[in-house]
N, C-alpha and C. Protein backbone atom coordinates (compact mmCIF):
# COMPACT_ATOMS: atom_id res chain seq x y z
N UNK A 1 74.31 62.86 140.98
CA UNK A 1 74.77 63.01 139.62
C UNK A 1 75.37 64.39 139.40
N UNK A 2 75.05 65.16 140.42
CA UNK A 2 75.32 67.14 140.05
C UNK A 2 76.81 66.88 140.42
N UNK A 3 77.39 66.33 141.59
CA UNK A 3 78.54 66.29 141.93
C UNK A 3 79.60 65.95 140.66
N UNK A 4 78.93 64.29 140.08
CA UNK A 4 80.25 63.74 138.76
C UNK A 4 80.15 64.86 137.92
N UNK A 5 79.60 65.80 137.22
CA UNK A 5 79.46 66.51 136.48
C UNK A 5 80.06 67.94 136.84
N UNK A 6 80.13 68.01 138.22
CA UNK A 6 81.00 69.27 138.36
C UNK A 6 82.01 69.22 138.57
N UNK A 7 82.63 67.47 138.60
CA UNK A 7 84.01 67.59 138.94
C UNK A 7 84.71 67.18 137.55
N UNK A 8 84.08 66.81 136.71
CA UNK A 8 84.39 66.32 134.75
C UNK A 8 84.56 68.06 134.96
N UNK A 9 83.48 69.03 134.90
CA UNK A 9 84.13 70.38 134.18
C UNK A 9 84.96 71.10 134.87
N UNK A 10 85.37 70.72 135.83
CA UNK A 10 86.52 71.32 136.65
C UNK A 10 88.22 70.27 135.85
N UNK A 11 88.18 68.95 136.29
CA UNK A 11 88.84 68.32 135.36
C UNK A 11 89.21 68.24 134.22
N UNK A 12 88.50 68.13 133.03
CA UNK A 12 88.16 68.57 131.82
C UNK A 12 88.86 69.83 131.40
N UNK A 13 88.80 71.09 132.20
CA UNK A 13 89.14 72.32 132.12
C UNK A 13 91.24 72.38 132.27
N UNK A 14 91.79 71.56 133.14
CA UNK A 14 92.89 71.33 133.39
C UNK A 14 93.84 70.42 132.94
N UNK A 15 93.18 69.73 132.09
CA UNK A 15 94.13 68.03 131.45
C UNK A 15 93.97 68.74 129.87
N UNK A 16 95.23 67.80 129.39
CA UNK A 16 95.55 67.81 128.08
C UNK A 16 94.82 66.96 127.24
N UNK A 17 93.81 66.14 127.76
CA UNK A 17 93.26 65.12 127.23
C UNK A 17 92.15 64.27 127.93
N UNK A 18 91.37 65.66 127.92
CA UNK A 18 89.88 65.49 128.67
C UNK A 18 89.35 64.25 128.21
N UNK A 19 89.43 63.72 127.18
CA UNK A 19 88.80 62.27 126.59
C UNK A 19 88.54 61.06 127.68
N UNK A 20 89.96 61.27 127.87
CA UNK A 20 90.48 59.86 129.08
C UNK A 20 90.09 60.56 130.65
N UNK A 21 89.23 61.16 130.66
CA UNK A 21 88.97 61.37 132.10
C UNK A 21 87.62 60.76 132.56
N UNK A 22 87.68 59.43 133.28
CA UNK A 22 86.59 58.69 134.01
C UNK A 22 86.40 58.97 134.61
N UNK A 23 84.98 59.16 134.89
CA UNK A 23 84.57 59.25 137.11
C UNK A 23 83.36 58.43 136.65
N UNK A 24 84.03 57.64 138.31
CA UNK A 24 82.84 56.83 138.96
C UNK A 24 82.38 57.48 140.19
N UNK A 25 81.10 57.15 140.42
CA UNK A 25 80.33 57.85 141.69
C UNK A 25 79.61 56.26 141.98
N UNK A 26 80.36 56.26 143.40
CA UNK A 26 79.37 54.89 144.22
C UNK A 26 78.70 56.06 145.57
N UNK A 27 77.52 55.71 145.01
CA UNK A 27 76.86 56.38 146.02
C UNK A 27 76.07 55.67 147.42
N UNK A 28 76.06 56.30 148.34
CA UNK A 28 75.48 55.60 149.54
C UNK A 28 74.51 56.52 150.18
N UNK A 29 73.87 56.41 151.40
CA UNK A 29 72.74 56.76 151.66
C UNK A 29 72.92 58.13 152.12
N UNK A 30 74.23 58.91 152.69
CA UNK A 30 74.51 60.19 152.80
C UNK A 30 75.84 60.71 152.61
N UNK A 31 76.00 59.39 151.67
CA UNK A 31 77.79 59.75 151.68
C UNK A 31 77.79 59.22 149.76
N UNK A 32 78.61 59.74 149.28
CA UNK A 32 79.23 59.72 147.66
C UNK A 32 81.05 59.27 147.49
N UNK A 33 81.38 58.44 147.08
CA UNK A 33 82.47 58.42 146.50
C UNK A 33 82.50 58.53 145.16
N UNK A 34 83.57 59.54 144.85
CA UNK A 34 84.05 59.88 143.66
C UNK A 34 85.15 59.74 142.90
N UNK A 35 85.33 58.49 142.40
CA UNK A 35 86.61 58.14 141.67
C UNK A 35 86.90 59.18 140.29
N UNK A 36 88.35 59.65 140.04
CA UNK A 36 88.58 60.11 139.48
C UNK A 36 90.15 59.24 138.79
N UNK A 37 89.91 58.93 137.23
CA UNK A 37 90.86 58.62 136.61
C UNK A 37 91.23 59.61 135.42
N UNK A 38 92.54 59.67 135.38
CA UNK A 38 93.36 60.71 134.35
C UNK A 38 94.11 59.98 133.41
N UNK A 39 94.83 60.15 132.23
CA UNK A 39 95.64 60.28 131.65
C UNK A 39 96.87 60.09 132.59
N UNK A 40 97.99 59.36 132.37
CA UNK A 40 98.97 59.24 133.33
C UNK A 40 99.78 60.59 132.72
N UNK A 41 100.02 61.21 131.91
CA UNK A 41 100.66 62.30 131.88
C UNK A 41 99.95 63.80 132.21
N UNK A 42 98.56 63.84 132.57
CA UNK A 42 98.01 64.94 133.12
C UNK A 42 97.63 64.37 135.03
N UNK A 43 97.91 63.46 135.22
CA UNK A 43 98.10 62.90 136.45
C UNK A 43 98.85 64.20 137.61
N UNK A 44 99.60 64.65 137.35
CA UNK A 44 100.31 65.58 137.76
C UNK A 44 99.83 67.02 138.04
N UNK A 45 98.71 67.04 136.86
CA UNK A 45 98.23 68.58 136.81
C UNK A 45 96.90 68.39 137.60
N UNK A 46 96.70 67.15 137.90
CA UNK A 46 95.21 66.63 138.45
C UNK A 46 95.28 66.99 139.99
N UNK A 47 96.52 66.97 140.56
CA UNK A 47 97.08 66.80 141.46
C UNK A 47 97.74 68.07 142.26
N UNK A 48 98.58 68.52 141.17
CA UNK A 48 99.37 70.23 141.52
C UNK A 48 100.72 69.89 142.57
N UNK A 49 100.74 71.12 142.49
CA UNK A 49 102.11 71.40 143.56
C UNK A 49 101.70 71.13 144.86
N UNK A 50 102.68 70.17 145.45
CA UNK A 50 102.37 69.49 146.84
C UNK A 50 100.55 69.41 147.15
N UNK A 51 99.96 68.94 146.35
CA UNK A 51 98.66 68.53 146.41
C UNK A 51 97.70 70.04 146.26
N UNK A 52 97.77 71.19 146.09
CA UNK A 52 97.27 71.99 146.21
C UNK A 52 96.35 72.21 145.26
N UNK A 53 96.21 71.85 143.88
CA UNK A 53 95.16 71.74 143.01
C UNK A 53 93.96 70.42 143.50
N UNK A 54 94.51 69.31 143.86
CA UNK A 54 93.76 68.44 144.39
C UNK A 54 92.80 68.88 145.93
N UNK A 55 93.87 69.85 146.42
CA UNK A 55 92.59 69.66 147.77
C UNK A 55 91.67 71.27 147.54
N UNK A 56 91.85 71.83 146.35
CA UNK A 56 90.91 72.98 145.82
C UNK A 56 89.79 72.04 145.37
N UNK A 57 90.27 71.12 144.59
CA UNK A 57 88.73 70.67 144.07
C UNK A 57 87.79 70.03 145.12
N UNK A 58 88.67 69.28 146.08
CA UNK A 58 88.05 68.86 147.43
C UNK A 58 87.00 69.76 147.98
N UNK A 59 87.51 71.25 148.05
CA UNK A 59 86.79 72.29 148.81
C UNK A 59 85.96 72.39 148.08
N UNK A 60 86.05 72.85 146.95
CA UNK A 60 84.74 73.00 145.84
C UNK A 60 83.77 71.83 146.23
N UNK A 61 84.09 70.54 146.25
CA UNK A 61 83.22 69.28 146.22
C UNK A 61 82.61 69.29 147.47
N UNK A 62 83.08 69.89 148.26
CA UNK A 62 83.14 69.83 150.04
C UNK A 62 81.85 70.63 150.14
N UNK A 63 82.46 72.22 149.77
CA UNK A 63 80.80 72.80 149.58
C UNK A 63 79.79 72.98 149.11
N UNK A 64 79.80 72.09 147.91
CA UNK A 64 79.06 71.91 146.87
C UNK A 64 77.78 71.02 147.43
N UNK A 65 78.60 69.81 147.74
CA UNK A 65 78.06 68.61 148.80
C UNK A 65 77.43 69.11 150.01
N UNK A 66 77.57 69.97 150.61
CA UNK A 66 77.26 70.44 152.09
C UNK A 66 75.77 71.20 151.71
N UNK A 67 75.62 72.03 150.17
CA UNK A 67 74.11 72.46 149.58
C UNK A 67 73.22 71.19 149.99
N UNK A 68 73.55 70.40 149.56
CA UNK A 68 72.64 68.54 149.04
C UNK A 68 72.08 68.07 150.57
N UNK A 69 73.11 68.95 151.49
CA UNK A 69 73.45 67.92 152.66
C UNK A 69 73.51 66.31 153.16
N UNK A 70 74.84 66.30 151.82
CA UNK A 70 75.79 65.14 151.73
C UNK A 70 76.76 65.41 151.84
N UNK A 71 77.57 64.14 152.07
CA UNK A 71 79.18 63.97 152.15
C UNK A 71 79.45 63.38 150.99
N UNK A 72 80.58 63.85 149.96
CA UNK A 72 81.07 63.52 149.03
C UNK A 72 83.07 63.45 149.17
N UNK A 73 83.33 62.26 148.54
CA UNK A 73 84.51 61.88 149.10
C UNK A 73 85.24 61.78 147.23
N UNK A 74 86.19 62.61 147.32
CA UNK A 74 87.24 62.51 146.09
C UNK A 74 88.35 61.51 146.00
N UNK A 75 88.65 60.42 145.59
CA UNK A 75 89.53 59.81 145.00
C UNK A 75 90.28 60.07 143.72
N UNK A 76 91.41 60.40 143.75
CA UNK A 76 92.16 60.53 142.39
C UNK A 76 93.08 58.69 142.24
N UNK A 77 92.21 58.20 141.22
CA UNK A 77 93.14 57.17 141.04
C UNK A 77 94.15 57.04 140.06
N UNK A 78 95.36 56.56 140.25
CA UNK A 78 96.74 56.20 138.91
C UNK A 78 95.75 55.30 138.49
């Protein structure tokens, strides 16, 4: 649950319209997926220049996850 919650205030912090920002977390026995849905017009900022805002939050999630000693996996879905 620490993971969906740190990636809403990282998200949250960057969109025009934190409202519409869903995450799902399917969790498994040492592994997490983390769906992330946006606003189709903050879609872009979710994302960045040639992916570079997207694979910052990765790292954040990456080492965040590695404390827990789990694997947590980011999905940005349209």
């Amino acid at each position: 649950m620490y993971m969906k919650e740190l990636i809403r205030e990282i998200v949250t912090a960057l969109v025009d319209n934190p409202e519409q920002v869903h995450i799902t977390e399917i969790v498994g026995e040492k592994t997490a997926v983390i769906e992330l849905r946006v606003a189709q017009t903050d879609f872009g900022k979710v994302i960045g220049k040639k992916g570079r805002t997207a694979q910052s939050i990765r790292t954040i999630l990456s080492a965040a996850s590695a404390k827990q000693e789990r694997r947590c996996i980011l999905e940005i879905l349209e």
